[in-house]
Protein backbone atom coordinates (compact mmCIF):
# COMPACT_ATOMS: atom_id res chain seq x y z
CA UNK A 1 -21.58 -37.33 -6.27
CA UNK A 2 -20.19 -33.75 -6.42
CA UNK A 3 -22.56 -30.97 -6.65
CA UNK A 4 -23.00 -29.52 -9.92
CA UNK A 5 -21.05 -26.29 -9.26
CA UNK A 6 -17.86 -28.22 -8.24
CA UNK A 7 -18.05 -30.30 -11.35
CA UNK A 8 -18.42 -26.99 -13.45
CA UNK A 9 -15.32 -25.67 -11.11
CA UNK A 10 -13.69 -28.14 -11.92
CA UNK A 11 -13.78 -28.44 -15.50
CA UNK A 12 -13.15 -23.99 -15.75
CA UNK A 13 -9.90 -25.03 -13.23
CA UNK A 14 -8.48 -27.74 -15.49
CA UNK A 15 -8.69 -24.72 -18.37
CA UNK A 16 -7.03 -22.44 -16.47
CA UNK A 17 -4.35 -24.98 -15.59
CA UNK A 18 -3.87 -25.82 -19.14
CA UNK A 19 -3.48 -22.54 -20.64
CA UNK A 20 -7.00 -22.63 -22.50
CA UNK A 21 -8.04 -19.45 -20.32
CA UNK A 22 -4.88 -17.71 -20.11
CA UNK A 23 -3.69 -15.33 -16.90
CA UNK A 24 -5.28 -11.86 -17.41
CA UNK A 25 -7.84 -13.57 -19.93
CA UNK A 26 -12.12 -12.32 -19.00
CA UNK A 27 -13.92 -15.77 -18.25
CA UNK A 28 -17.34 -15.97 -20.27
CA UNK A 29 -20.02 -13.98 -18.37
CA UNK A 30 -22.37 -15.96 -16.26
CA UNK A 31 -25.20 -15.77 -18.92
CA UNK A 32 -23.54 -17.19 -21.17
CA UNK A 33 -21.91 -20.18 -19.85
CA UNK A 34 -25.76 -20.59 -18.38
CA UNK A 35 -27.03 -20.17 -22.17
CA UNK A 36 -24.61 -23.13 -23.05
CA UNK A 37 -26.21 -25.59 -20.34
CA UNK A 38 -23.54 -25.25 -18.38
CA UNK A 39 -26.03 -24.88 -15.41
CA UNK A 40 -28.24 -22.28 -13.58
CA UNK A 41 -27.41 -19.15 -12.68
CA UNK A 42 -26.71 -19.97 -9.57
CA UNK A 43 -24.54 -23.16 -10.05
CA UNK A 44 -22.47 -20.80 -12.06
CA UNK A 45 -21.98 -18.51 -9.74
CA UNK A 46 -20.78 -20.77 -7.05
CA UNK A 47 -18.31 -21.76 -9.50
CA UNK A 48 -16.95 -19.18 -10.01
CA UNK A 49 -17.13 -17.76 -6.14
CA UNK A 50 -14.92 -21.35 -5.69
CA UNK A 51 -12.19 -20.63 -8.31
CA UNK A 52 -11.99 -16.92 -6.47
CA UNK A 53 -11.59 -18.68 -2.96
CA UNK A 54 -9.02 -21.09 -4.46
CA UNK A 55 -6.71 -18.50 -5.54
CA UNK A 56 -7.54 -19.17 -9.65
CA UNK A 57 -9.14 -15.81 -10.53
CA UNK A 58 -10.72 -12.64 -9.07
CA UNK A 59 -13.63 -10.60 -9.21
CA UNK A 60 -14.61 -6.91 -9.51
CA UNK A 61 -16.89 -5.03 -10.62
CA UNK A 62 -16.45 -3.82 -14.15
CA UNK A 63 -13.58 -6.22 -14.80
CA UNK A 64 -15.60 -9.30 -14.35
CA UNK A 65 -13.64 -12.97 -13.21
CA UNK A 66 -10.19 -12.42 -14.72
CA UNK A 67 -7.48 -15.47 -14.60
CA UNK A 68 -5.45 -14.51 -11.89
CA UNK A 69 -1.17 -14.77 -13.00
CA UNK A 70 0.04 -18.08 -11.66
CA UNK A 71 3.11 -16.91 -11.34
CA UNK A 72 4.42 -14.13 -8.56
CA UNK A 73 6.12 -11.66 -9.14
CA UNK A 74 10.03 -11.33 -8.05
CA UNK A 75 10.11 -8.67 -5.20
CA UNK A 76 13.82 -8.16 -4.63
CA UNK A 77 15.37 -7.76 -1.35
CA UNK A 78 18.58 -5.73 -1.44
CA UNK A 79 19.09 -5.90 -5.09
CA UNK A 80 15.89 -3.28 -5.58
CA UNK A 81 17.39 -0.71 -4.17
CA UNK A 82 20.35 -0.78 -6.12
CA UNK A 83 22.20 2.67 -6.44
CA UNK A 84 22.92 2.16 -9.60
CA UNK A 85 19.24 1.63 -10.21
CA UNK A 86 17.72 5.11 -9.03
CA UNK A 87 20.50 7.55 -8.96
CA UNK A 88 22.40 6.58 -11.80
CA UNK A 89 19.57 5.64 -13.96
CA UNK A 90 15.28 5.63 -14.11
CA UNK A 91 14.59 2.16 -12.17
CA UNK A 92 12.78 2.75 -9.06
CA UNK A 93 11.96 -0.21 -7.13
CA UNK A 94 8.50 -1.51 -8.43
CA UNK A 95 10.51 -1.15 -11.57
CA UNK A 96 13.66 -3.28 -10.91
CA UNK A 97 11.05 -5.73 -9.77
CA UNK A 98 9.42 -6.36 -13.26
CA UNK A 99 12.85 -6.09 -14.61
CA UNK A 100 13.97 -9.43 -12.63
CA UNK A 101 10.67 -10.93 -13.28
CA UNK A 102 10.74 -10.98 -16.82
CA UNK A 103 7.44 -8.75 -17.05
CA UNK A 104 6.27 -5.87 -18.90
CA UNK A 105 5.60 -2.87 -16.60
CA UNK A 106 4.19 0.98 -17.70
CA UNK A 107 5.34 4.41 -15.12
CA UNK A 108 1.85 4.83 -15.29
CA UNK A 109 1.10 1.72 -13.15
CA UNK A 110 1.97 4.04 -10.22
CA UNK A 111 -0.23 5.98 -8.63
CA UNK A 112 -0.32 8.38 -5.86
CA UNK A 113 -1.30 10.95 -3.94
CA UNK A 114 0.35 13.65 -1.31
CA UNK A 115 -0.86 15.49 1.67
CA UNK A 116 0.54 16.50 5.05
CA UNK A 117 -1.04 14.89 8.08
CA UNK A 118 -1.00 14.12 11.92
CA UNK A 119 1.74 11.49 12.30
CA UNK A 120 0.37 8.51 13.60
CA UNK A 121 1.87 6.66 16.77
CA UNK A 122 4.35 4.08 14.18
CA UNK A 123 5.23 7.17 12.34
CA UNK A 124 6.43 9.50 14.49
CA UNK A 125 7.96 6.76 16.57
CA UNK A 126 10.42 5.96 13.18
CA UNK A 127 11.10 9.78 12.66
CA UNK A 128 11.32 10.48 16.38
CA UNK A 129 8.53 12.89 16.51
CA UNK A 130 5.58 13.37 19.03
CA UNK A 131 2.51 11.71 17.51
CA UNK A 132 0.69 14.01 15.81
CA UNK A 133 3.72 16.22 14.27
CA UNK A 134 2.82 17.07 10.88
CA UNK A 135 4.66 14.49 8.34
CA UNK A 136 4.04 14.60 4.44
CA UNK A 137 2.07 11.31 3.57
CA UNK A 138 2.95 9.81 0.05
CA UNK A 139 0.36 6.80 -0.97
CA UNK A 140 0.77 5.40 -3.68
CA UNK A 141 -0.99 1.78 -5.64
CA UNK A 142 0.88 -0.37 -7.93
CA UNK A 143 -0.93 -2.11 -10.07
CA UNK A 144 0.06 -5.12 -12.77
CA UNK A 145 -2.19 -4.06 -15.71
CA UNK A 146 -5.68 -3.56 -14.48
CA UNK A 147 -5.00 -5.72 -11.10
CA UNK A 148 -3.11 -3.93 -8.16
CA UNK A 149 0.00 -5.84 -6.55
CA UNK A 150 0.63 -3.47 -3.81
CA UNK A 151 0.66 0.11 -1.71
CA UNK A 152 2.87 1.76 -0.21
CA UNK A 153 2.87 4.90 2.02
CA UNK A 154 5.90 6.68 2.36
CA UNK A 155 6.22 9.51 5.25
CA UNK A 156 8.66 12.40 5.48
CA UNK A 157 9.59 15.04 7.69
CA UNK A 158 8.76 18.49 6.59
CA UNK A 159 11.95 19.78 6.61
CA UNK A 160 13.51 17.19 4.73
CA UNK A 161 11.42 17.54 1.27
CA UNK A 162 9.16 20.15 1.14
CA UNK A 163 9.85 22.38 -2.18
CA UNK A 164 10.89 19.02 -3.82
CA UNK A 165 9.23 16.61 -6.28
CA UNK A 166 8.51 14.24 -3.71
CA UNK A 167 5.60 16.46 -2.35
CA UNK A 168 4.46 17.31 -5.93
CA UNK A 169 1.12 15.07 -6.26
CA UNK A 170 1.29 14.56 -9.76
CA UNK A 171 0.80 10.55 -10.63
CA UNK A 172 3.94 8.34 -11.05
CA UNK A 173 7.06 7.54 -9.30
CA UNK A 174 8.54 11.54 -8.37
CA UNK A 175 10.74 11.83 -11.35
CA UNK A 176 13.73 10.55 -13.12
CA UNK A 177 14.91 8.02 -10.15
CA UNK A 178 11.98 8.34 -8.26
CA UNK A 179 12.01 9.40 -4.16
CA UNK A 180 15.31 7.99 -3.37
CA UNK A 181 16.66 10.26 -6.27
CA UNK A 182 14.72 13.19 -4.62
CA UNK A 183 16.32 12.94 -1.23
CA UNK A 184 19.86 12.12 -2.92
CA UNK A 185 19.80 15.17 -4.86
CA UNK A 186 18.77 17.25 -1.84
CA UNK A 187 21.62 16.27 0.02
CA UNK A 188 19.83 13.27 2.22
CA UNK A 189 21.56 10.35 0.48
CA UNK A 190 20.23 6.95 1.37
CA UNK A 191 22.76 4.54 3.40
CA UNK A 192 20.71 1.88 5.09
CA UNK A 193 17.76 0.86 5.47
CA UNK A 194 15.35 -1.83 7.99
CA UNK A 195 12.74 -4.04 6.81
CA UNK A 196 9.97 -5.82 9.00
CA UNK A 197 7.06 -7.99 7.41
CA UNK A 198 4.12 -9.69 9.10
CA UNK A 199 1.32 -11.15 7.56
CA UNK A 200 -2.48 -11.05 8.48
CA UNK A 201 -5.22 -11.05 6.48
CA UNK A 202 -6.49 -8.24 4.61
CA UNK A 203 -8.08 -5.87 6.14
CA UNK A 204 -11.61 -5.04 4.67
CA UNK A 205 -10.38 -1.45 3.07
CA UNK A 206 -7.38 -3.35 2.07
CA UNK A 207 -9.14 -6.47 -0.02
CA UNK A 208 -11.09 -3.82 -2.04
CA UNK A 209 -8.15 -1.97 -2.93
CA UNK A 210 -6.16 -4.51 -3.55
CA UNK A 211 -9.24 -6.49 -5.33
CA UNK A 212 -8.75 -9.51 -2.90
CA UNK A 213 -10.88 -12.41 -2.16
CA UNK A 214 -12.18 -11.67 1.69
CA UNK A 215 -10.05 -13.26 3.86
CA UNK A 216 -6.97 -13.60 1.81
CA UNK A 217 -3.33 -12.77 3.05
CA UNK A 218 -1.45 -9.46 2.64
CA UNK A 219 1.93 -8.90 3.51
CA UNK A 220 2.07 -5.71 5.50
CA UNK A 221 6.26 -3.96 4.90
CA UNK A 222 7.78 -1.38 7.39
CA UNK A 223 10.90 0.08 5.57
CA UNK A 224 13.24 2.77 8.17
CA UNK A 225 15.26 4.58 5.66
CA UNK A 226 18.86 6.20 7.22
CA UNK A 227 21.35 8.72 5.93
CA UNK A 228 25.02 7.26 6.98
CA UNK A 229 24.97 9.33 10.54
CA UNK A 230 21.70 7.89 10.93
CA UNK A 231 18.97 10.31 10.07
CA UNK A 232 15.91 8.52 9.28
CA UNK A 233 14.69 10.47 5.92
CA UNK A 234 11.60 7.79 4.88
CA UNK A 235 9.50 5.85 6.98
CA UNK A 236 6.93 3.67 4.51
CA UNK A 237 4.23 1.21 5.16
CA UNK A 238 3.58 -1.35 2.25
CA UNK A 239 0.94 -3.41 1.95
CA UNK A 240 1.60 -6.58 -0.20
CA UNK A 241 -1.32 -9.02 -1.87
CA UNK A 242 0.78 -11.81 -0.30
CA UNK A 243 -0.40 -14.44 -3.03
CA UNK A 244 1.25 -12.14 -6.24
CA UNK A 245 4.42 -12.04 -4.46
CA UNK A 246 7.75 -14.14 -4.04
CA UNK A 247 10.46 -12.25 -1.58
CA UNK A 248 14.05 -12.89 -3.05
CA UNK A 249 17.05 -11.75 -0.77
CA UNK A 250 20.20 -12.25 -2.17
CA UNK A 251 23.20 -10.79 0.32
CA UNK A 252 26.66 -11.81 1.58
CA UNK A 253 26.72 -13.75 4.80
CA UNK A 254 28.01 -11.69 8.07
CA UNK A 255 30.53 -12.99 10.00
CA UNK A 256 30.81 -10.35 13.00
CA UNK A 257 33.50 -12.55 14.91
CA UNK A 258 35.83 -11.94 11.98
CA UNK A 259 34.71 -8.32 11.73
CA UNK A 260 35.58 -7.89 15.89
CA UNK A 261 38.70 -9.53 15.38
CA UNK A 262 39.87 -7.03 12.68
């Protein structure tokens, strides 16, 4: 016979699953599921420790157990960083993102925050720098709503943007068209660019910002951004709540025997 909290688990998962407690919806406070006989204090709170561990809600303080959204949202591949996105228009990545998912999404869902630092070993590696060259450091937190879906730490040389909007701390993406706008419109356009992912799990600092369940999976981005003659002008770091996610790459297939042949 189950324990009681894993009957009450699942009877709140089969509500989730139906749609009675819809994503983003508070569930009832501990007290009062307790005050309905739903069980002790305790039992409750296993419960809902369970649904958290099986990926159904999350916990934080202040919010209480939200339903978590069931379904992830669209990262694009290529397709995000669209030219015609950012420097002909206002969509800067995060943004063309919602756009293909069908979701709502506020400017004010970005964060950040700007300061110059010691470049780390990674960092100065990208820019070709000696660790510990000053680089400009921009973090910022994207959040869904209340719940956050990602950071991401861009680093730039000096030289390349000081004076610009890109070191201006004020919150929200830098502008009409964001950092790739920026660098475009101080004469560092954007050609290509190389993406690495790994995933781990979540790093203790990283499941509190994130508001992850310990021991859940982040996806953890490098992104080397080039001029055409090869300049690196961005180096980034993202860090990715691998469960609110789906990658989509979309791209035509190489054929470099062709290519030698011409």
């Amino acid at each position: 016979m189950a324990p009681k909290w894993r009957e009450l688990a699942d009877k709140l998962a089969e509500r989730i699953r139906s749609g009675e407690y819809a994503p983003g919806q508070q569930l009832p406070h501990i007290r009062d599921l307790v005050e309905a006989g739903e069980g002790s204090k305790s039992t409750v709170h296993a419960a809902y420790k369970a649904l958290e561990a099986e990926g159904l809600v999350t916990s934080s303080r202040g919010h209480g157990t939200v339903v978590r959204q069931q379904a992830p949202l669209k990262r694009l591949g290529i397709a995000r960083y669209d030219k015609a996105k950012w420097r002909d228009g206002d969509e800067v990545a995060f943004i063309a993102d919602r756009v293909a998912s069908g979701r709502a999404y506020k400017r004010g869902e970005q964060t950040q925050s700007v300061s110059r630092v010691p470049a780390p070993a990674l960092v100065a590696a990208a820019h070709g720098l000696v660790e510990g060259a000053e680089v400009y450091a921009r973090a910022r937190l994207v959040k869904e709503g209340d719940q956050p879906t990602h950071s991401l730490t861009s680093y730039y040389r000096p030289e390349h943007v000081e004076g610009t909007r890109i070191v201006d701390p004020t919150p929200g993406p830098a502008g009409r068209g964001g950092g790739f706008r920026v660098l475009y419109d101080a004469g560092y356009e954007i050609d290509h660019m190389r993406e690495e992912l790994f995933a781990r799990i979540a790093a203790p600092e990283e499941a509190t910002l994130l508001q992850l369940v310990p021991g859940e999976w982040v996806v953890e981005l490098h992104r080397t951004t080039y001029t055409a003659d090869g300049t690196v002008v961005e180096f980034a770091i993202g860090i990715h709540a691998a469960s609110r996610f789906a990658w989509a790459y979309d791209f035509k297939v190489p054929d470099s025997a062709q290519e030698a042949a011409e």
